[in-house]
C-alpha atoms as a PDB file:
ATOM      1  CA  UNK A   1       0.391  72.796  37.531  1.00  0.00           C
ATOM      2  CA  UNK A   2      -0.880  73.574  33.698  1.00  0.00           C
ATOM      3  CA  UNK A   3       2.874  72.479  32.736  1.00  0.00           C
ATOM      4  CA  UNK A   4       2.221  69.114  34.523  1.00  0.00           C
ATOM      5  CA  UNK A   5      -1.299  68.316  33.099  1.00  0.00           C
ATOM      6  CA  UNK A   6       0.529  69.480  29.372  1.00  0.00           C
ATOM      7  CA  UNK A   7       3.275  66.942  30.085  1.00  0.00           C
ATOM      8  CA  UNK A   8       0.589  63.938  31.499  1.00  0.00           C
ATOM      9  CA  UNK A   9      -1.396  64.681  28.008  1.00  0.00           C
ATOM     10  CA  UNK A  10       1.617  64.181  26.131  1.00  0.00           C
ATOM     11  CA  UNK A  11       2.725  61.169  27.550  1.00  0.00           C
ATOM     12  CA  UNK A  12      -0.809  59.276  27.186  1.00  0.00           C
ATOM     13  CA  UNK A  13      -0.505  61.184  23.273  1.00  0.00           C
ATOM     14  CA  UNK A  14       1.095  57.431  21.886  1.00  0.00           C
ATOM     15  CA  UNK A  15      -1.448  55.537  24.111  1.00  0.00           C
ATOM     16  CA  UNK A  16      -4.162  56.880  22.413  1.00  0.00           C
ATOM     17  CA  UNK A  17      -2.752  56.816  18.949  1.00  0.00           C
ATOM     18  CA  UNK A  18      -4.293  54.033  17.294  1.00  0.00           C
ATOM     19  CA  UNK A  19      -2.293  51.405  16.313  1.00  0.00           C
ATOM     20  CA  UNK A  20      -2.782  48.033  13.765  1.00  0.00           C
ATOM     21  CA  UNK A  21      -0.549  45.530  16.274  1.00  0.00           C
ATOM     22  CA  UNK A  22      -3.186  46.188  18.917  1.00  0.00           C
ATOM     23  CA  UNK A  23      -5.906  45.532  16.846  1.00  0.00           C
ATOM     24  CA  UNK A  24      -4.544  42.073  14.935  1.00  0.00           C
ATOM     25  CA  UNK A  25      -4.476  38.941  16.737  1.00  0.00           C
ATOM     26  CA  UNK A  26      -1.634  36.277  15.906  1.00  0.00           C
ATOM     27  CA  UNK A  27      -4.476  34.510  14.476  1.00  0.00           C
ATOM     28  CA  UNK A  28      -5.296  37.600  12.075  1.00  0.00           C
ATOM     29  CA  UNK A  29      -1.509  38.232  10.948  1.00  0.00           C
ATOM     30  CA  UNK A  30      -1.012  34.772  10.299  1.00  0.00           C
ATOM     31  CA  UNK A  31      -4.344  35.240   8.018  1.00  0.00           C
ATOM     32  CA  UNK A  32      -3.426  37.939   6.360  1.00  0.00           C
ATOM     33  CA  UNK A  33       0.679  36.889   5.839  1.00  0.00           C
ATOM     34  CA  UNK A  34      -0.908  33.682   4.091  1.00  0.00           C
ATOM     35  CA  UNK A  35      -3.076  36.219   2.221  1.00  0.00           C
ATOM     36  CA  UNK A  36       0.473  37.990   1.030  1.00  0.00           C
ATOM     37  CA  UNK A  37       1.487  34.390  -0.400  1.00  0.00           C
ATOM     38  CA  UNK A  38      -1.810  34.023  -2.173  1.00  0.00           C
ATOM     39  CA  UNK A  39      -1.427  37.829  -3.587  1.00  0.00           C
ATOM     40  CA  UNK A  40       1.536  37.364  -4.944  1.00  0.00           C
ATOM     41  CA  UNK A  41       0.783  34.532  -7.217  1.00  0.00           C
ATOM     42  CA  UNK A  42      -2.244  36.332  -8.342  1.00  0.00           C
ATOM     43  CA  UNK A  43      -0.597  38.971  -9.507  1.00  0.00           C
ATOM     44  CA  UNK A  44       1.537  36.922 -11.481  1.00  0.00           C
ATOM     45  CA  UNK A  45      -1.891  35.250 -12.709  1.00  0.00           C
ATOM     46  CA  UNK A  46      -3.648  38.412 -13.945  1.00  0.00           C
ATOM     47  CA  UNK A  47      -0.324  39.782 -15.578  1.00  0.00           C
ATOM     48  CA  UNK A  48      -0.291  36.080 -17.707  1.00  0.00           C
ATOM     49  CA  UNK A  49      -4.199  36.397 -18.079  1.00  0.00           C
ATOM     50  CA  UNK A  50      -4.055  39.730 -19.863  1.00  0.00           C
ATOM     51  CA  UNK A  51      -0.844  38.853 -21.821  1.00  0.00           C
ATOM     52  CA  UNK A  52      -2.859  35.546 -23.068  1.00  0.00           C
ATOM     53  CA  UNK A  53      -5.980  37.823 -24.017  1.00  0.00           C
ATOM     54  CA  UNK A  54      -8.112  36.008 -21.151  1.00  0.00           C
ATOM     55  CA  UNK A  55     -10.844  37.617 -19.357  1.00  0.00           C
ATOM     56  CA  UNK A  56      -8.866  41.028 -19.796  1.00  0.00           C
ATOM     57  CA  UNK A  57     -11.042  43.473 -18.126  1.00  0.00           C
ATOM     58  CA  UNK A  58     -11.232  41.244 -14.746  1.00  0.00           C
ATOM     59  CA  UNK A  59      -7.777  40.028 -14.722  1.00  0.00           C
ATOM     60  CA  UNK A  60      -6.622  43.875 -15.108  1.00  0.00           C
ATOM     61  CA  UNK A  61      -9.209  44.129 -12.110  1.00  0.00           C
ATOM     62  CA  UNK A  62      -7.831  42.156  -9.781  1.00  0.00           C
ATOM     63  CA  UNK A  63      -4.190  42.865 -10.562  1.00  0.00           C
ATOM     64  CA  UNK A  64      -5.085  46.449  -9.562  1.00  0.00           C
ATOM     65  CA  UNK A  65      -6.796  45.378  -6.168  1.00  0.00           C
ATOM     66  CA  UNK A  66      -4.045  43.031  -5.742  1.00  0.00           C
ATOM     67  CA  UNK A  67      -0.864  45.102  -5.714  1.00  0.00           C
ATOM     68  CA  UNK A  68      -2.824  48.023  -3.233  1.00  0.00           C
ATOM     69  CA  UNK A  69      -3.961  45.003  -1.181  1.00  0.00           C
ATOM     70  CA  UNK A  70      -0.641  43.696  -0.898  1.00  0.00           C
ATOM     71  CA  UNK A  71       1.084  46.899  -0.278  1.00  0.00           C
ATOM     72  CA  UNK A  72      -1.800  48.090   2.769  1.00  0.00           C
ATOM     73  CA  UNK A  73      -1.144  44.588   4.255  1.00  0.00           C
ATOM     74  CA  UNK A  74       2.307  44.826   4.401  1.00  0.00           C
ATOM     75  CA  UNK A  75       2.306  48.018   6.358  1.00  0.00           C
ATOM     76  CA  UNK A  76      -0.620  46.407   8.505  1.00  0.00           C
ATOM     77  CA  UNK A  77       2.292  43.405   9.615  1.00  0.00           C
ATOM     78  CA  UNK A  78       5.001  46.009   9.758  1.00  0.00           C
ATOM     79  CA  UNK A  79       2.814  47.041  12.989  1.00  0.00           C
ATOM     80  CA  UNK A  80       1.937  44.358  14.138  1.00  0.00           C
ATOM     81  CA  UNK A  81       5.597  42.315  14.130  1.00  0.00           C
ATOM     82  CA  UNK A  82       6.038  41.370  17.599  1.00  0.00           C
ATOM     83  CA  UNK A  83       9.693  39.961  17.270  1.00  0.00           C
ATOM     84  CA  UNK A  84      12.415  40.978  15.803  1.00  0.00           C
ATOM     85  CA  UNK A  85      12.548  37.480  13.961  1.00  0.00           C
ATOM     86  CA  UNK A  86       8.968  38.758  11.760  1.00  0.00           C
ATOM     87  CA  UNK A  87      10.344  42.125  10.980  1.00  0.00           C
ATOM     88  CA  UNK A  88      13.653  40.307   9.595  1.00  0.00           C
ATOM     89  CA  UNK A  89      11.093  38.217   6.692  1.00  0.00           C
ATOM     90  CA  UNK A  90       9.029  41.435   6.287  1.00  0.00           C
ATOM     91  CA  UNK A  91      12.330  43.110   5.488  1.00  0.00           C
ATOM     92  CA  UNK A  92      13.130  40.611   3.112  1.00  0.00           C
ATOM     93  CA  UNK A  93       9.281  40.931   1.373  1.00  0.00           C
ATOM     94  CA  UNK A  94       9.654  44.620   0.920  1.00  0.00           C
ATOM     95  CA  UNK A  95      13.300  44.686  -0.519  1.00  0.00           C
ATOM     96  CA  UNK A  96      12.022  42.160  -3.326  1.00  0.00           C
ATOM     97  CA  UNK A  97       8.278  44.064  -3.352  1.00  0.00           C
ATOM     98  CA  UNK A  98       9.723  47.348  -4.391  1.00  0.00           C
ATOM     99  CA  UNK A  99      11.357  45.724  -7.353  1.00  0.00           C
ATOM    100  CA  UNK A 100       8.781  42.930  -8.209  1.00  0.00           C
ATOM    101  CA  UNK A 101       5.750  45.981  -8.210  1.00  0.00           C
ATOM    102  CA  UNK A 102       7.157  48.254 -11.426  1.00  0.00           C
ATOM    103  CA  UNK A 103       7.611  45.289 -12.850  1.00  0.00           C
ATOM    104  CA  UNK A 104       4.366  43.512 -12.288  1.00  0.00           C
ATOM    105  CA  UNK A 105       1.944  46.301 -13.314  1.00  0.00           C
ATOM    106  CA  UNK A 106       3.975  47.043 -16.365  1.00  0.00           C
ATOM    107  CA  UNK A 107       2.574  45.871 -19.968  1.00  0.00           C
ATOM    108  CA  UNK A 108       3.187  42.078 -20.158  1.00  0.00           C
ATOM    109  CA  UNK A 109       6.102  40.843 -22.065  1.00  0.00           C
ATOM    110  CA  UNK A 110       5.837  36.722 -23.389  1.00  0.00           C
ATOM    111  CA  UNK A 111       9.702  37.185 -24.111  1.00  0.00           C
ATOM    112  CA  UNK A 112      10.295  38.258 -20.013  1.00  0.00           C
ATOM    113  CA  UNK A 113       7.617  36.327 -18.702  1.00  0.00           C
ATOM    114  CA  UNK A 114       9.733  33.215 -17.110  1.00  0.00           C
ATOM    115  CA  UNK A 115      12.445  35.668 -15.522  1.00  0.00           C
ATOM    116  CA  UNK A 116       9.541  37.744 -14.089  1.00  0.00           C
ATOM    117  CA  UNK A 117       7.878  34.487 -12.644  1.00  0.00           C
ATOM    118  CA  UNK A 118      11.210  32.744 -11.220  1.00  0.00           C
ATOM    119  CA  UNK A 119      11.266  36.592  -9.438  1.00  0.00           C
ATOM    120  CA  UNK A 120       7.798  36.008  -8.527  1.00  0.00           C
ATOM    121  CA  UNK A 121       8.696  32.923  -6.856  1.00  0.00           C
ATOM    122  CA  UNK A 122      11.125  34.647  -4.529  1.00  0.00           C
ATOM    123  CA  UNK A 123       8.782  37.130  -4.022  1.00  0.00           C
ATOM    124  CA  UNK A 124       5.933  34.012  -2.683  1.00  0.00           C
ATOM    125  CA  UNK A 125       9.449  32.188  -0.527  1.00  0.00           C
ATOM    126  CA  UNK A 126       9.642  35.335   1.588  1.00  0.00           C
ATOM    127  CA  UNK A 127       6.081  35.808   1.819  1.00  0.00           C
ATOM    128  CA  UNK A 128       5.628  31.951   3.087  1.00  0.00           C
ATOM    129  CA  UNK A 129       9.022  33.259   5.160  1.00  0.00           C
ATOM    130  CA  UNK A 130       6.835  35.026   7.534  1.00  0.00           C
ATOM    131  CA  UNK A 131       3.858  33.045   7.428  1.00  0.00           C
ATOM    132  CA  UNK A 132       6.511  30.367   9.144  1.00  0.00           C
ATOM    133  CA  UNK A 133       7.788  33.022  11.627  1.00  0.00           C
ATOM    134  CA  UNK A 134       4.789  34.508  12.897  1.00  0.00           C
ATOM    135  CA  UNK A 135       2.837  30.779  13.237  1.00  0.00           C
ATOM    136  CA  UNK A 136       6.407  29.986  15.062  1.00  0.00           C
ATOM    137  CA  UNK A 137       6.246  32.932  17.386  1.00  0.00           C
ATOM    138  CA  UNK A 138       2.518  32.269  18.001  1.00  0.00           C
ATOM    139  CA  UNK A 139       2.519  28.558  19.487  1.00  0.00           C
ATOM    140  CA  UNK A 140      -0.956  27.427  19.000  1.00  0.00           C
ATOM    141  CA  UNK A 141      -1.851  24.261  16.984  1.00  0.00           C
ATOM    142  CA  UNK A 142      -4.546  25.758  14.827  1.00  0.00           C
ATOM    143  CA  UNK A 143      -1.892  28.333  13.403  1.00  0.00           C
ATOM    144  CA  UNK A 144      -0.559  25.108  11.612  1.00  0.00           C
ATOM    145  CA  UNK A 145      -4.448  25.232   9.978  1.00  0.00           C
ATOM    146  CA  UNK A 146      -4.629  28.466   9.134  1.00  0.00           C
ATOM    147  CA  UNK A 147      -1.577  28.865   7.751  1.00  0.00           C
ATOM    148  CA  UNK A 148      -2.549  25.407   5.507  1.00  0.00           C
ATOM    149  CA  UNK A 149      -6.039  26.898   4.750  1.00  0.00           C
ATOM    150  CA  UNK A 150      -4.633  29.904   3.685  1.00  0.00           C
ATOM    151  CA  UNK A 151      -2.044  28.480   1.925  1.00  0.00           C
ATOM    152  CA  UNK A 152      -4.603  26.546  -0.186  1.00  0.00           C
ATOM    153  CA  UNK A 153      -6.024  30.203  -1.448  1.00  0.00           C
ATOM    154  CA  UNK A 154      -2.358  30.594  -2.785  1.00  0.00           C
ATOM    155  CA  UNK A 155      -1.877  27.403  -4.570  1.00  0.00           C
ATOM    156  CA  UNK A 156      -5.401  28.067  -6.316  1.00  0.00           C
ATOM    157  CA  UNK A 157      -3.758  30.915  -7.522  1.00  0.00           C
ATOM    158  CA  UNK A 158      -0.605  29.322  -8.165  1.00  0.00           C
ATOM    159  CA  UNK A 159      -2.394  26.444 -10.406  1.00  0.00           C
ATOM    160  CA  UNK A 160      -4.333  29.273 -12.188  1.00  0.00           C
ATOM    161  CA  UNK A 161      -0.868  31.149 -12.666  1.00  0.00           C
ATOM    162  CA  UNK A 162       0.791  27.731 -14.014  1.00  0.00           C
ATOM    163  CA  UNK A 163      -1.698  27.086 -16.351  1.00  0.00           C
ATOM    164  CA  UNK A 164      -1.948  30.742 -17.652  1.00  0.00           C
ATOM    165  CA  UNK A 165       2.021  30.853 -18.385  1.00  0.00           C
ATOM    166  CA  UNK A 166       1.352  26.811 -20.277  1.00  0.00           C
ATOM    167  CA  UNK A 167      -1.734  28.448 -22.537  1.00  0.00           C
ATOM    168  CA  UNK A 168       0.106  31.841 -23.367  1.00  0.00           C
ATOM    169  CA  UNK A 169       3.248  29.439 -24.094  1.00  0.00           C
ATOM    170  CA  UNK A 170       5.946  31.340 -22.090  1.00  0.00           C
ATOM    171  CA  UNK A 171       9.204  29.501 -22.458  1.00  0.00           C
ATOM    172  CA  UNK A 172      10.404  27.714 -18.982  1.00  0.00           C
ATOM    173  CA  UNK A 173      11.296  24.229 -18.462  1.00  0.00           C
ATOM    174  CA  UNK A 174       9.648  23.902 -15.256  1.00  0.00           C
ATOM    175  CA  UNK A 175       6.421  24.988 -15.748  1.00  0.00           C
ATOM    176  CA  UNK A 176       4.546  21.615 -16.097  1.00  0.00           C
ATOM    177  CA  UNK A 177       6.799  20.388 -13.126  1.00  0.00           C
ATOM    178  CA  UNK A 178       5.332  23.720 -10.991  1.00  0.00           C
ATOM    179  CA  UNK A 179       1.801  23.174 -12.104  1.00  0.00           C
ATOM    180  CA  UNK A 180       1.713  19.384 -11.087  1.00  0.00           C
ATOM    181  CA  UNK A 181       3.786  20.307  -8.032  1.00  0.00           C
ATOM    182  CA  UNK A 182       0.808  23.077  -7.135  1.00  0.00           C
ATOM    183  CA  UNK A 183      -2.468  20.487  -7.650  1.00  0.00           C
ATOM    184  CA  UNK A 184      -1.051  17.680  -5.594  1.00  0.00           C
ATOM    185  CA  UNK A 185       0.045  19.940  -2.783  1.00  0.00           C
ATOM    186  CA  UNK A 186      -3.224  21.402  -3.035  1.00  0.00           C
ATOM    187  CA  UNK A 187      -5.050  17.692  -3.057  1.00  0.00           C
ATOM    188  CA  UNK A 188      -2.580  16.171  -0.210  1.00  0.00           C
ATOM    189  CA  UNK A 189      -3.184  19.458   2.239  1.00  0.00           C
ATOM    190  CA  UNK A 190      -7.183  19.432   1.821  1.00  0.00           C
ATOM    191  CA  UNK A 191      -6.955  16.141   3.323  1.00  0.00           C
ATOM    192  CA  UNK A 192      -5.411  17.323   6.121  1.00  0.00           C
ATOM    193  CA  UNK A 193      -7.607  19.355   6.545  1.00  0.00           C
ATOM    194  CA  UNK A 194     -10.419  17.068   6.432  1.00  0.00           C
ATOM    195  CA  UNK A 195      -8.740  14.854   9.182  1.00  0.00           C
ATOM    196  CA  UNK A 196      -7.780  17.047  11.614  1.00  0.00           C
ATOM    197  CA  UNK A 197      -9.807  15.751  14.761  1.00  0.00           C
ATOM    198  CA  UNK A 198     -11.133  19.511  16.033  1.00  0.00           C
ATOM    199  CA  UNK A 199     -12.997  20.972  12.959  1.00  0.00           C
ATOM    200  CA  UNK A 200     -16.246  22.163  14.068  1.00  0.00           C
ATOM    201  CA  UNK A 201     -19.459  21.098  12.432  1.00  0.00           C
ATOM    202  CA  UNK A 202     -19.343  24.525  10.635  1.00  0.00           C
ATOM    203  CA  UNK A 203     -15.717  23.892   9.157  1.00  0.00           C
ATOM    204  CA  UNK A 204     -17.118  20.526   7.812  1.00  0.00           C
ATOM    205  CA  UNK A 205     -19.457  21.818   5.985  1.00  0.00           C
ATOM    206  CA  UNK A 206     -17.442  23.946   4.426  1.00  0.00           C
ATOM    207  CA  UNK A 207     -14.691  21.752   3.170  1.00  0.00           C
ATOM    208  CA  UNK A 208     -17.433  19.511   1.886  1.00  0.00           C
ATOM    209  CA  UNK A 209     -18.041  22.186  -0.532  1.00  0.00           C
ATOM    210  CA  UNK A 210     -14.582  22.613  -1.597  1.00  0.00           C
ATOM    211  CA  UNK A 211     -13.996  18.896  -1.928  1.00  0.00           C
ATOM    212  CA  UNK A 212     -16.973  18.474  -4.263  1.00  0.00           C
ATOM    213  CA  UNK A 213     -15.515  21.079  -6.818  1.00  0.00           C
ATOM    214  CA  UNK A 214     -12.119  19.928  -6.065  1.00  0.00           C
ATOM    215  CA  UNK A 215     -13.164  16.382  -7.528  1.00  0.00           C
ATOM    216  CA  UNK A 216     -15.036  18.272 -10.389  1.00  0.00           C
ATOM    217  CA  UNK A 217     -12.346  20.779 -11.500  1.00  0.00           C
ATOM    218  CA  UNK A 218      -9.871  18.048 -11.659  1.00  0.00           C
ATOM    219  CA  UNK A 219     -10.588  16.589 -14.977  1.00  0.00           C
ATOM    220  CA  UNK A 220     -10.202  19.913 -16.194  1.00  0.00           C
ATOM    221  CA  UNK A 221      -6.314  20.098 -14.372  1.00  0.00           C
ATOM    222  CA  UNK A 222      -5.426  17.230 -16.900  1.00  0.00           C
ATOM    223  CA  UNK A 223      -2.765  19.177 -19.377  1.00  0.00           C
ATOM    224  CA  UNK A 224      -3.339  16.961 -22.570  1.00  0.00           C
ATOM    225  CA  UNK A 225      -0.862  16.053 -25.503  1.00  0.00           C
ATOM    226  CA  UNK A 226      -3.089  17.753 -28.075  1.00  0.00           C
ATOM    227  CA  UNK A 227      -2.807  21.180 -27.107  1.00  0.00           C
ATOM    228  CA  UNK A 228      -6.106  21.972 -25.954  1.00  0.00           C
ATOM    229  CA  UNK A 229      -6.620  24.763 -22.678  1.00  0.00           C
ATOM    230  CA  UNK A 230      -9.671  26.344 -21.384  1.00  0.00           C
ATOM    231  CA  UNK A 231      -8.248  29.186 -19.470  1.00  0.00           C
ATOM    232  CA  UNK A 232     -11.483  30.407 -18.999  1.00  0.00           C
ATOM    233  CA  UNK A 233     -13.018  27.506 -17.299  1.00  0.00           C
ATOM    234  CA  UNK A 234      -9.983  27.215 -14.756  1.00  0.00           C
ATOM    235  CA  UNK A 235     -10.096  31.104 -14.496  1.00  0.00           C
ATOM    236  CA  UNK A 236     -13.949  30.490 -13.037  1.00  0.00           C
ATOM    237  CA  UNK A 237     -13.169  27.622 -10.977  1.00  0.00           C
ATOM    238  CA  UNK A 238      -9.635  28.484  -9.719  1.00  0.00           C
ATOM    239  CA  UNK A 239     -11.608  31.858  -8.367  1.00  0.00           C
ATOM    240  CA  UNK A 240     -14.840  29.720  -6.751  1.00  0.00           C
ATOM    241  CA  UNK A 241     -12.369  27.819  -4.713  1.00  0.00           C
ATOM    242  CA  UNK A 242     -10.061  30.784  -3.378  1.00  0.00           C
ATOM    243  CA  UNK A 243     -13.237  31.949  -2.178  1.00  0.00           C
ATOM    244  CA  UNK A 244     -14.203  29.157  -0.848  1.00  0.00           C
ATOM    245  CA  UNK A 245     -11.062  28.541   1.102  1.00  0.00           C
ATOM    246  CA  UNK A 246     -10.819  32.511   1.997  1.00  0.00           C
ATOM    247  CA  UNK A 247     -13.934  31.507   3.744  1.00  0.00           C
ATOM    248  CA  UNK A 248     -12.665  28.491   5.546  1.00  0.00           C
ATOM    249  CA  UNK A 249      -9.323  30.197   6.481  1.00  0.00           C
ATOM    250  CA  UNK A 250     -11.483  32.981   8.366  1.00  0.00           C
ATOM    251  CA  UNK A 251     -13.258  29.807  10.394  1.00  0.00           C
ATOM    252  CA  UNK A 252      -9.878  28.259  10.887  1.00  0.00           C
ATOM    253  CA  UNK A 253      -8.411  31.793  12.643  1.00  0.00           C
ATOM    254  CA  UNK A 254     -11.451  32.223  14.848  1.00  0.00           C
ATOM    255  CA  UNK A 255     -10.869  28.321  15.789  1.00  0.00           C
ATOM    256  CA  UNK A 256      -7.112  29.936  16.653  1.00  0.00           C
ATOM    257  CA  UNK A 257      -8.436  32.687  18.750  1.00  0.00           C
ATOM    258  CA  UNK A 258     -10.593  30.296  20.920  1.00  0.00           C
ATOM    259  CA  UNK A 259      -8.079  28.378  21.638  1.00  0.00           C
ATOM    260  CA  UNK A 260      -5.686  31.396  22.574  1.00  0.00           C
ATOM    261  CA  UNK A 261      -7.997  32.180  24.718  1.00  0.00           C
ATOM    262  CA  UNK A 262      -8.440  29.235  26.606  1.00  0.00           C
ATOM    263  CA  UNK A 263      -4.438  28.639  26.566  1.00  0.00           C
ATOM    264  CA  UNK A 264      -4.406  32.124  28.090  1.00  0.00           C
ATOM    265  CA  UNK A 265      -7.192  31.222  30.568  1.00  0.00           C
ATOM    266  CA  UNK A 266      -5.196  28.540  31.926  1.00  0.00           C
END
């Protein structure tokens, strides 16, 4: 009898075991995937930041909280992938990850700054890879939203990034092209955003906010002929709006989970 209660104990053992996947809705890994995407280009960011003698004591900051946020979300999706399809991109995030990290936290290098970004790029592609694949798996149409909120926290960091590399410089042919790319993306999706026909009053508000500085921080976007930057100004204001949107991604994934729940009610 004392054999049988041993073997019932053991067998509830993994039941009992906690366990991320259990405790992450879709809604939450597709928050947090996006947040991989927006990681990644921050990274690059602070490495360009203290290269380019900007803000050095912050940027060192956040690369820091960065690359062990990165890494503890990554093992948080690992958990939670639900298909085979997820674990296939994650695979893909942490065969580029374990070369992209040495590299990243190492003392910046003008001279392999553009071969480091291009890597960083890849790195962002898979990233986005399972963003896709999770809001795929999931089936809801507010995933579409968060993953578009949450990509907006990305391409805040992405413009910040651009502009970084143009100030400190760094020789690549296509960083003007990525920089222009990353502000109209980011103008053409907060639109969406302000259309779509089910934001709640809350959400509104919200994206009022980020539209208002959008309008103001745009003059400062402008990349003149005469040579002039003020990385510290887009620093500030690149940061106010990834809050900002962090914010409105969060209202966006509980939006998600309401509506799983009615889908599942039904």
């Amino acid at each position: 009898m004392k054999l049988f209660i041993r073997l019932v104990i053991l067998s509830l053992i993994p039941l009992l075991t906690p366990n991320y996947s259990w405790g992450m809705t879709d809604a939450e890994a597709i928050n947090k995937s996006g947040r991989q995407r927006m990681l990644s280009q921050r990274m690059m960011k602070s490495y360009l930041m203290v290269g380019a003698d900007v803000k050095v004591d912050v940027a060192i900051k956040q690369l820091d909280a960065s690359v062990a946020l990165f890494e503890e979300q990554l093992l948080e999706l690992r958990d939670y992938a639900p298909t085979s399809a997820v674990n296939k991109q994650l695979d893909k995030v942490e065969s580029l990850w374990q070369i992209h990290r040495a590299k990243i936290i190492s003392t910046p290098n003008k001279d392999m700054a553009a071969e480091l970004m291009a890597e960083n790029l890849s790195l962002l592609k898979a990233c986005d890879d399972v963003v896709k694949a999770i809001a795929k798996y999931a089936k809801i149409d507010s995933a579409q939203l968060v993953d578009m909120s949450g990509r907006q926290r990305m391409l805040s960091q992405k413009i910040a990034k651009a502009y970084m590399a143009l100030y400190w410089k760094v020789s690549s042919e296509v960083l003007e092209q990525e920089f222009t790319q990353a502000v109209k993306l980011f103008d053409e999706s907060l639109t969406t955003l302000n259309d779509y026909s089910r934001n709640t009053d809350a959400l509104l508000k919200s994206l009022r906010k980020v539209n208002n500085q959008w309008k103001f921080s745009q003059s400062g976007f402008k990349l003149g002929d005469d040579g002039r930057y003020v990385p510290t100004v887009i620093a500030v204001t690149t940061e106010s709006i990834l809050k900002k949107m962090d914010q409105i991604t969060k209202q966006y994934e509980q939006l998600m989970i309401t509506q799983s729940r009615q889908v599942a009610a039904n």
